[in-house]
N, C-alpha and C. Protein backbone atom coordinates (compact mmCIF):
# COMPACT_ATOMS: atom_id res chain seq x y z
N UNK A 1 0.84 -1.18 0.00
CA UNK A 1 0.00 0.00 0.00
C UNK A 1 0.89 1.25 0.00
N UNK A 2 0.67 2.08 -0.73
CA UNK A 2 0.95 3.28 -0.86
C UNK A 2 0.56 5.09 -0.06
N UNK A 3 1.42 5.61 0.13
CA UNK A 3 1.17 6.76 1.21
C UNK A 3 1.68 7.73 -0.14
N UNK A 4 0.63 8.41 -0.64
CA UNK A 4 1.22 9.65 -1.41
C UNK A 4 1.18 10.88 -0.95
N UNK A 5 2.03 11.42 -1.32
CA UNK A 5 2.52 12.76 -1.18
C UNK A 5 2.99 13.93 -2.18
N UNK A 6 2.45 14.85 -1.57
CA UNK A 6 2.99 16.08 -3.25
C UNK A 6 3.98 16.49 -2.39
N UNK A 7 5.38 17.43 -3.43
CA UNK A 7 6.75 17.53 -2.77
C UNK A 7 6.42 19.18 -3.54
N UNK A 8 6.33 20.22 -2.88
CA UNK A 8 6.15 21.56 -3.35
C UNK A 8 7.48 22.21 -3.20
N UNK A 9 7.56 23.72 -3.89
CA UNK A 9 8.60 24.51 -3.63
C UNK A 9 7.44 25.92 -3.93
N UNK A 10 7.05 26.84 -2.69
CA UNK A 10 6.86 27.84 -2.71
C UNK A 10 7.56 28.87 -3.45
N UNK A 11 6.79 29.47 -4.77
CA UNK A 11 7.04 30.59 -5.60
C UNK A 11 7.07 31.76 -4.79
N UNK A 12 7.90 33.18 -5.38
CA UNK A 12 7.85 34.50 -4.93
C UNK A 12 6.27 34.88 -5.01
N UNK A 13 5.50 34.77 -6.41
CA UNK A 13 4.61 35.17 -6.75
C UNK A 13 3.26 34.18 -5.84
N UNK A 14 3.67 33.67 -4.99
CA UNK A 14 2.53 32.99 -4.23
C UNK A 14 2.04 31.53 -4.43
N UNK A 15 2.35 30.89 -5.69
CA UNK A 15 1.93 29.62 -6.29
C UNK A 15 3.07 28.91 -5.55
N UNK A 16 2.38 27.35 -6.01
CA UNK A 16 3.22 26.39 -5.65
C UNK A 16 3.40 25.80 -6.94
N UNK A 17 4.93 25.04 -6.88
CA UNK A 17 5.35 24.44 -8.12
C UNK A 17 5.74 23.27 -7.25
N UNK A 18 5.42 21.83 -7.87
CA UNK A 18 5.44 20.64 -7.23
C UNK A 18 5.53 18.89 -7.95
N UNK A 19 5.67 18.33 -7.65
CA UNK A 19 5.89 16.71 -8.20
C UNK A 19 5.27 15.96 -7.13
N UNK A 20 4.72 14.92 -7.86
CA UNK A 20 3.80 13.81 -6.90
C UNK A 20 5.07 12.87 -6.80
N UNK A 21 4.65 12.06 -5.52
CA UNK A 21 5.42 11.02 -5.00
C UNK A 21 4.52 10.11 -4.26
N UNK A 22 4.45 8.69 -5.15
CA UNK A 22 3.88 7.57 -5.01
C UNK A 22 3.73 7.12 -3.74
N UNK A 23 5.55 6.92 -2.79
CA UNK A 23 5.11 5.63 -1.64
C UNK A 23 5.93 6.47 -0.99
N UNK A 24 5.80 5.95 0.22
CA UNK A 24 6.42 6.32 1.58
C UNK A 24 6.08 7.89 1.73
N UNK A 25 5.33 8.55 1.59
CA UNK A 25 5.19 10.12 1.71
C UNK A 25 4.58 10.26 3.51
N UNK A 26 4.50 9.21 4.74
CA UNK A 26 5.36 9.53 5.84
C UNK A 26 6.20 10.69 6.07
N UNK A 27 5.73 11.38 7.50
CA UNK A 27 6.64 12.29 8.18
C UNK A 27 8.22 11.36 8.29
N UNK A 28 7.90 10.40 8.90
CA UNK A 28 9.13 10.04 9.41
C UNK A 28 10.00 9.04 8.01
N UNK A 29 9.37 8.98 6.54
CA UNK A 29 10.15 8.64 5.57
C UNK A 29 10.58 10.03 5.05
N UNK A 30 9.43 10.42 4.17
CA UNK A 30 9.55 11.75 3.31
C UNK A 30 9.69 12.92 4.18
N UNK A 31 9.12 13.14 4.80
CA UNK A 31 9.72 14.30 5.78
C UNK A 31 10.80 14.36 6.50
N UNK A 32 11.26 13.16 7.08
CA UNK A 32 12.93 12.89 7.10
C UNK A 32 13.69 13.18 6.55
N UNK A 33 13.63 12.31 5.43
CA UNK A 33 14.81 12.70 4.17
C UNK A 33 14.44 14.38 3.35
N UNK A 34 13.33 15.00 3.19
CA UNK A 34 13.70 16.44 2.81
C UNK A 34 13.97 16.73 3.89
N UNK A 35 14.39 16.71 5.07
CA UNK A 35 14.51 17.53 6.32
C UNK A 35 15.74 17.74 6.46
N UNK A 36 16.63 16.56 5.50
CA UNK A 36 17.59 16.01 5.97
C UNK A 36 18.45 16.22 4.90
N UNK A 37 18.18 16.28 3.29
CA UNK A 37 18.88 16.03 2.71
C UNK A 37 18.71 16.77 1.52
N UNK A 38 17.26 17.28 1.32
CA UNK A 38 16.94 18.63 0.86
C UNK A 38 16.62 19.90 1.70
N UNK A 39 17.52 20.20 2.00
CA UNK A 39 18.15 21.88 2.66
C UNK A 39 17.74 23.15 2.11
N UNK A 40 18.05 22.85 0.57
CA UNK A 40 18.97 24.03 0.38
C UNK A 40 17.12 24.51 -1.57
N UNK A 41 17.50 25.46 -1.00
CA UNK A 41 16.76 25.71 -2.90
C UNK A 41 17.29 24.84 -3.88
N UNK A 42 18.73 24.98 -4.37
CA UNK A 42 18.98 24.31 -5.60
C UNK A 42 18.52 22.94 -5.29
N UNK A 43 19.04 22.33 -4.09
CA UNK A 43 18.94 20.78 -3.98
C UNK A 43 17.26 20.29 -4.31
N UNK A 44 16.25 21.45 -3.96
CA UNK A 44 14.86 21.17 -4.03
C UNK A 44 14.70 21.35 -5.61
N UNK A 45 15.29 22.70 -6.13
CA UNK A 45 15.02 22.67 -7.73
C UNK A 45 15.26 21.46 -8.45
N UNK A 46 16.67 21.10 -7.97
CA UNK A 46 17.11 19.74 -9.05
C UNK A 46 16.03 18.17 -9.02
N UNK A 47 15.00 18.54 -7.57
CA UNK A 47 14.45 17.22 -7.00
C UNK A 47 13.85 17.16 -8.34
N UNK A 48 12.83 19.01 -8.12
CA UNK A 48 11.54 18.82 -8.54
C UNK A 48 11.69 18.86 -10.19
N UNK A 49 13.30 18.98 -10.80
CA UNK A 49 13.10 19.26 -11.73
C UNK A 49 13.60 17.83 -12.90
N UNK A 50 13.70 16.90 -12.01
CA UNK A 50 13.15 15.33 -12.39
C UNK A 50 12.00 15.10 -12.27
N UNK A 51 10.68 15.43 -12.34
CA UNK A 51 9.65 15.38 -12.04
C UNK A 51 8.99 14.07 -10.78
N UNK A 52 7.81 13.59 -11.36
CA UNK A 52 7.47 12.32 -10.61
C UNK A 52 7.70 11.44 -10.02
N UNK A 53 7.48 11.30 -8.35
CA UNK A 53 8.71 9.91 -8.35
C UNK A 53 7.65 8.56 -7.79
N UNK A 54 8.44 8.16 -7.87
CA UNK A 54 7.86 6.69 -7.10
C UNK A 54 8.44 6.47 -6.01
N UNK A 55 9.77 7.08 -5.77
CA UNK A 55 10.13 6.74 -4.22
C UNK A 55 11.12 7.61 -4.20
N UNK A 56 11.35 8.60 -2.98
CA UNK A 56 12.16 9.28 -2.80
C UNK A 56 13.33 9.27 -2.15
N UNK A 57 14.32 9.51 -2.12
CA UNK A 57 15.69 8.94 -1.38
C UNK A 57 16.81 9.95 -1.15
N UNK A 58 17.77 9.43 -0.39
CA UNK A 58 18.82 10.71 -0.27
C UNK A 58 19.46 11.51 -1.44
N UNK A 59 19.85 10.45 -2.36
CA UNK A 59 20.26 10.99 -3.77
C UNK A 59 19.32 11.08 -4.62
N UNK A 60 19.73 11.91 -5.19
CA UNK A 60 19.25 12.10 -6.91
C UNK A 60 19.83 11.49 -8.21
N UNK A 61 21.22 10.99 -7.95
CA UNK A 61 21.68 10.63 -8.70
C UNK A 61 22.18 9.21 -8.79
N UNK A 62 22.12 8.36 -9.92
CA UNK A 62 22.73 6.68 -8.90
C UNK A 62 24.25 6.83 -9.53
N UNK A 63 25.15 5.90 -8.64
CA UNK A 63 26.44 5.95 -8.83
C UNK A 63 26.44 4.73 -10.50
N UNK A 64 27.36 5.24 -10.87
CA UNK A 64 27.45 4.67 -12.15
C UNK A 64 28.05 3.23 -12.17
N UNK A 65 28.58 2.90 -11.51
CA UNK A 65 28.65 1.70 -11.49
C UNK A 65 28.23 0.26 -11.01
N UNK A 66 26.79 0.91 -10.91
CA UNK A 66 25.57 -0.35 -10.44
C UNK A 66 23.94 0.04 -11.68
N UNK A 67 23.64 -1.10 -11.81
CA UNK A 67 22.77 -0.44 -12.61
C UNK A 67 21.28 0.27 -11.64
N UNK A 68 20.79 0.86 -12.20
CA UNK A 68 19.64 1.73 -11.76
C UNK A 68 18.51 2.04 -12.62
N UNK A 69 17.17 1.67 -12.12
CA UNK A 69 16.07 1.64 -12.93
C UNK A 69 14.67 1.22 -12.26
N UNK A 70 13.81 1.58 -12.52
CA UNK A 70 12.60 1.31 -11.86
C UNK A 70 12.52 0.15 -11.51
N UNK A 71 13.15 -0.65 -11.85
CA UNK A 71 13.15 -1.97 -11.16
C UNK A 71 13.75 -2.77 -10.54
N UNK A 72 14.95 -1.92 -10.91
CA UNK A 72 16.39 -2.55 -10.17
C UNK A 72 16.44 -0.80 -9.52
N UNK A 73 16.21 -0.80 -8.55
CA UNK A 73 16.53 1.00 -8.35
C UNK A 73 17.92 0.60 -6.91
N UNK A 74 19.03 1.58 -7.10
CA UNK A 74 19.78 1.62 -6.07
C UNK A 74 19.10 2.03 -4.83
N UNK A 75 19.01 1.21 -3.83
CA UNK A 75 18.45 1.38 -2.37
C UNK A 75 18.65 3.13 -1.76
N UNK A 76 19.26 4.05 -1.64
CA UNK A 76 19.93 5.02 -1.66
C UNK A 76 19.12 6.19 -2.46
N UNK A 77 18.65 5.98 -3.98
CA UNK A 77 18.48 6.54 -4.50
C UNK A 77 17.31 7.17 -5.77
N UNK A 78 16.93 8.10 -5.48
CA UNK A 78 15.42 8.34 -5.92
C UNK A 78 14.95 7.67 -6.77
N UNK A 79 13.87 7.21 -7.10
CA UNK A 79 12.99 6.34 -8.58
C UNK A 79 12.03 7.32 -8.92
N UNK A 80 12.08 7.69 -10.04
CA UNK A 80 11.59 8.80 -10.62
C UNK A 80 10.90 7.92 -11.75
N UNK A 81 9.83 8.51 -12.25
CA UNK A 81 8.59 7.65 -13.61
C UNK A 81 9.07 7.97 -14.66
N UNK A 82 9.60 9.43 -15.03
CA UNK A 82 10.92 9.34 -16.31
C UNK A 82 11.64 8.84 -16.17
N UNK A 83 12.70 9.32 -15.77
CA UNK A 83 14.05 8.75 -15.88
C UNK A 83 14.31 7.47 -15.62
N UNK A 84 13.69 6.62 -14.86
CA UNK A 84 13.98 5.59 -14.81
C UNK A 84 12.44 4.60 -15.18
N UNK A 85 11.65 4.90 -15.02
CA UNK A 85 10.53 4.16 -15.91
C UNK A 85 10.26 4.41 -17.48
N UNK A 86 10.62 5.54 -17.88
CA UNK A 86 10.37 5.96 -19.46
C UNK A 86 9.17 6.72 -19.41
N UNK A 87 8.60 6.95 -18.40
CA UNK A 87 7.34 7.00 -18.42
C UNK A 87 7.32 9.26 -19.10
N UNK A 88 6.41 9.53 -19.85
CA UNK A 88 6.15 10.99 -20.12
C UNK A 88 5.48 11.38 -19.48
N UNK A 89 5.13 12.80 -19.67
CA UNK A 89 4.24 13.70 -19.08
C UNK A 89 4.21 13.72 -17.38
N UNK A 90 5.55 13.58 -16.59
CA UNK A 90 5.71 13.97 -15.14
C UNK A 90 6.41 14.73 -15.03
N UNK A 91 6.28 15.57 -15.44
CA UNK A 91 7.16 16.88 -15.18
C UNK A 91 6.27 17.44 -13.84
N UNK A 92 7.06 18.55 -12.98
CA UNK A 92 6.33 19.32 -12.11
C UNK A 92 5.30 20.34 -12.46
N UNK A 93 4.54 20.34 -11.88
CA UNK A 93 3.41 21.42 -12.45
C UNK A 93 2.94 22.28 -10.99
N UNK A 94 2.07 23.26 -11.36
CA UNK A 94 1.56 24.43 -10.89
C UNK A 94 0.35 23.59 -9.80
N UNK A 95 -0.04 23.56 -8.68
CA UNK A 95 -1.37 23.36 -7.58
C UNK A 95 -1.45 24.16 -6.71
N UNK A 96 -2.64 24.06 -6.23
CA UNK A 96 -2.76 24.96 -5.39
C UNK A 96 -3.11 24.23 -4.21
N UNK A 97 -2.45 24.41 -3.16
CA UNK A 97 -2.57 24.17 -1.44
C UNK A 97 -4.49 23.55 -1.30
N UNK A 98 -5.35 24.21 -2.01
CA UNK A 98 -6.75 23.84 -1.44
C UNK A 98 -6.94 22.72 -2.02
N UNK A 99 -6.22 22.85 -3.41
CA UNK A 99 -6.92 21.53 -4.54
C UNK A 99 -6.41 20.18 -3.84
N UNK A 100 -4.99 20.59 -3.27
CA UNK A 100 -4.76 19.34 -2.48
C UNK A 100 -5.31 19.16 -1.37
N UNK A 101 -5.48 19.46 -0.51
CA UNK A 101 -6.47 19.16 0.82
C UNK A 101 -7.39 18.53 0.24
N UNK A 102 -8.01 18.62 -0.77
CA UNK A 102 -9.71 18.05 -0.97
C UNK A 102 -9.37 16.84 -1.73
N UNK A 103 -7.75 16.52 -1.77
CA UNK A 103 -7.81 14.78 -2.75
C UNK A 103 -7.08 14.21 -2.17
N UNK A 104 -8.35 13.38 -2.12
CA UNK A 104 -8.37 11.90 -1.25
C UNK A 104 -7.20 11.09 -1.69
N UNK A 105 -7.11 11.35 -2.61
CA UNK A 105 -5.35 10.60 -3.28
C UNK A 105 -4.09 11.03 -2.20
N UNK A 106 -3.75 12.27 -1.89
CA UNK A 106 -2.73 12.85 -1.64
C UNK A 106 -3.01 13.13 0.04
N UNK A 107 -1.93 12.23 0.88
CA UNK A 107 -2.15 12.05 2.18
C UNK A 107 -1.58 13.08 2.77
N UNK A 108 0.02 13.37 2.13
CA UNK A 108 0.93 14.52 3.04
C UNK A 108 1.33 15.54 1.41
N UNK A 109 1.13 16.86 1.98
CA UNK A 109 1.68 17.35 1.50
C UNK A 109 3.29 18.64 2.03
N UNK A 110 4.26 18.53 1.39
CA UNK A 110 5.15 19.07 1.85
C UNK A 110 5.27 20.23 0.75
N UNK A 111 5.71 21.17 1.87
CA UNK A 111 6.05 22.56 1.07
C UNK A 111 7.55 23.14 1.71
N UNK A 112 8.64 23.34 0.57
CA UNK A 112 9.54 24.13 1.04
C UNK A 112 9.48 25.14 0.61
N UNK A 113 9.36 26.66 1.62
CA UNK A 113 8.85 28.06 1.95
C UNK A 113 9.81 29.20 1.67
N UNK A 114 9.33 29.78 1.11
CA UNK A 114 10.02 31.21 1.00
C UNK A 114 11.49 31.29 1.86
N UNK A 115 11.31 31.20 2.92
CA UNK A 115 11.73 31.00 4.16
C UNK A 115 12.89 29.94 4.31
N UNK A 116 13.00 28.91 3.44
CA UNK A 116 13.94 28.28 3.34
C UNK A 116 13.85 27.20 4.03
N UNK A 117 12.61 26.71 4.41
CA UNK A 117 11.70 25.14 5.63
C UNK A 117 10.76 24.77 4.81
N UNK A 118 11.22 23.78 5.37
CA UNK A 118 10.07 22.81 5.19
C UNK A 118 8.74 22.68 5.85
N UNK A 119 7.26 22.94 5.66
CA UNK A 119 6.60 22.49 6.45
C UNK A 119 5.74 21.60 5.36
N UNK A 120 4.31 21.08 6.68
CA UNK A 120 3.00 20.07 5.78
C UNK A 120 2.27 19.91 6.27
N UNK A 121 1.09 19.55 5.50
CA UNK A 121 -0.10 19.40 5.98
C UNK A 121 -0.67 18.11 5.27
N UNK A 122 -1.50 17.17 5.97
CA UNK A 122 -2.24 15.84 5.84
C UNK A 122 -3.44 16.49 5.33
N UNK A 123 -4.08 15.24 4.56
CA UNK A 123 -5.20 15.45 4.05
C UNK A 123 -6.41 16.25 4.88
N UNK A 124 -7.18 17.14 4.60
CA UNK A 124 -8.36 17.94 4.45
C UNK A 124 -7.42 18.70 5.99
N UNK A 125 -6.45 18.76 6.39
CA UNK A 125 -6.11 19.52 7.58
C UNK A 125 -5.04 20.87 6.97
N UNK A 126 -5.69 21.50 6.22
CA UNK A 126 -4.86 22.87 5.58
C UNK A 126 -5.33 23.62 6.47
N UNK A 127 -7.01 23.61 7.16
CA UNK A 127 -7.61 24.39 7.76
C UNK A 127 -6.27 24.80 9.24
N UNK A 128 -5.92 24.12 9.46
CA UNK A 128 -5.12 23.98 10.29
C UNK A 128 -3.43 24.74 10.44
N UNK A 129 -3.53 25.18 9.22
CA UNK A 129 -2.13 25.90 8.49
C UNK A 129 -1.18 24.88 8.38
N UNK A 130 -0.07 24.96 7.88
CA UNK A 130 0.86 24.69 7.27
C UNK A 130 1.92 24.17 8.63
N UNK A 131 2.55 22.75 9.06
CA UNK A 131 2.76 22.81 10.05
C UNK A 131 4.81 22.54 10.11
N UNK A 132 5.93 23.34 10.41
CA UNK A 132 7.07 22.77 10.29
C UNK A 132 6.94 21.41 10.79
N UNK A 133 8.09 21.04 10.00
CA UNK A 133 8.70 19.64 10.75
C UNK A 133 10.24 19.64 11.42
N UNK A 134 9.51 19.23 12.05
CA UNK A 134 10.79 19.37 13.47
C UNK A 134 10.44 18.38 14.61
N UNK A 135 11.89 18.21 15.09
CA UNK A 135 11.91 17.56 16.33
C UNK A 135 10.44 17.67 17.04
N UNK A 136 10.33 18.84 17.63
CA UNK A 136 9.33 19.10 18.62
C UNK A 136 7.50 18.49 17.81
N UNK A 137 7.50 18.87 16.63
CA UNK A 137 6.26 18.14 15.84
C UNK A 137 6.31 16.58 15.55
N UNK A 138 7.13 16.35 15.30
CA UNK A 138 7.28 14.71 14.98
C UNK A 138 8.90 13.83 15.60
N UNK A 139 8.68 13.33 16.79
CA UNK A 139 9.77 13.48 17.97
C UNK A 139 10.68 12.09 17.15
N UNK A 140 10.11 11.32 16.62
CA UNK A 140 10.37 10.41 15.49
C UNK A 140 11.72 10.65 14.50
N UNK A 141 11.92 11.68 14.17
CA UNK A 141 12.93 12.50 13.48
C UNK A 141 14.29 12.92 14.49
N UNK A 142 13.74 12.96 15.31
CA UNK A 142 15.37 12.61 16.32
C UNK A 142 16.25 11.98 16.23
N UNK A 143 16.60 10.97 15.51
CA UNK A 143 17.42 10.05 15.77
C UNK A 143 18.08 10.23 14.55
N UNK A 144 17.14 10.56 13.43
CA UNK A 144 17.79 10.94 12.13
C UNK A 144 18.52 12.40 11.36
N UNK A 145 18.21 13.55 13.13
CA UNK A 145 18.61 14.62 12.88
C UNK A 145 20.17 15.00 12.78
N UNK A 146 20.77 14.52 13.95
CA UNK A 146 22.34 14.02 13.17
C UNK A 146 23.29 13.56 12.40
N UNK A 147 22.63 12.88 11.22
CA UNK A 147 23.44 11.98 10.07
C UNK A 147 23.62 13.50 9.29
């Protein structure tokens, strides 16, 4: 079973620009690892600018000397529906914060903010604002805040 999640990057102009992600979209998977390993703007541009994934991971890139592919995917490293499925039309696109709250598809959504954080919100709980992730919100992430 699958936990999806949209992976956003807050625009100047107010929109969100974003890529869906199939499995593990978990605080303590997907919110881990961007917490952890997407920091920085560029590192979020380069995520979102592989589009779609199927599973998200510390790298973006697989080391070249193992093979890598939607089916053989390096443990380590992202599975994306292009690049490694062939698959078209997943590029990142334009949503808006409400359209996601109201689909039942999309459990967590993560947004990295103007601000340079990460926060998210679970299904139909936007009403609720936008919540960081951190130690103190999800105590779960402790153990992984030092690597």
């Amino acid at each position: 079973m699958s936990t999806r999640s949209m992976i956003l990057e807050e625009q100047k102009d107010g929109r969100y620009f974003g890529i869906y992600c199939h499995y593990d979209g978990y605080l303590e998977y997907n919110g881990r690892i961007l917490t952890t390993h997407y920091k920085s703007r560029k590192k979020v541009r380069e995520l979102l600018e592989l589009g779609d994934l199927s599973r998200l991971a510390p790298r973006l890139k697989p080391r070249s000397d193992r093979p890598h592919n939607f089916y053989s995917a390096q443990s380590d490293v992202c599975v994306f529906f292009g690049r490694d499925k062939g698959e078209i039309a997943t590029n990142a696109e334009y949503v808006t914060l409400e359209e996601l709250n109201r689909d039942v598809n999309i459990e967590f959504t993560y947004v990295y903010g103007l601000d340079n954080k990460w926060r998210y919100f679970e299904y139909k709980q936007l009403d609720n604002g936008l919540k960081e992730i951190c130690v103190e919100v999800y105590p779960k992430i402790r153990k992984y805040a030092n690597k």
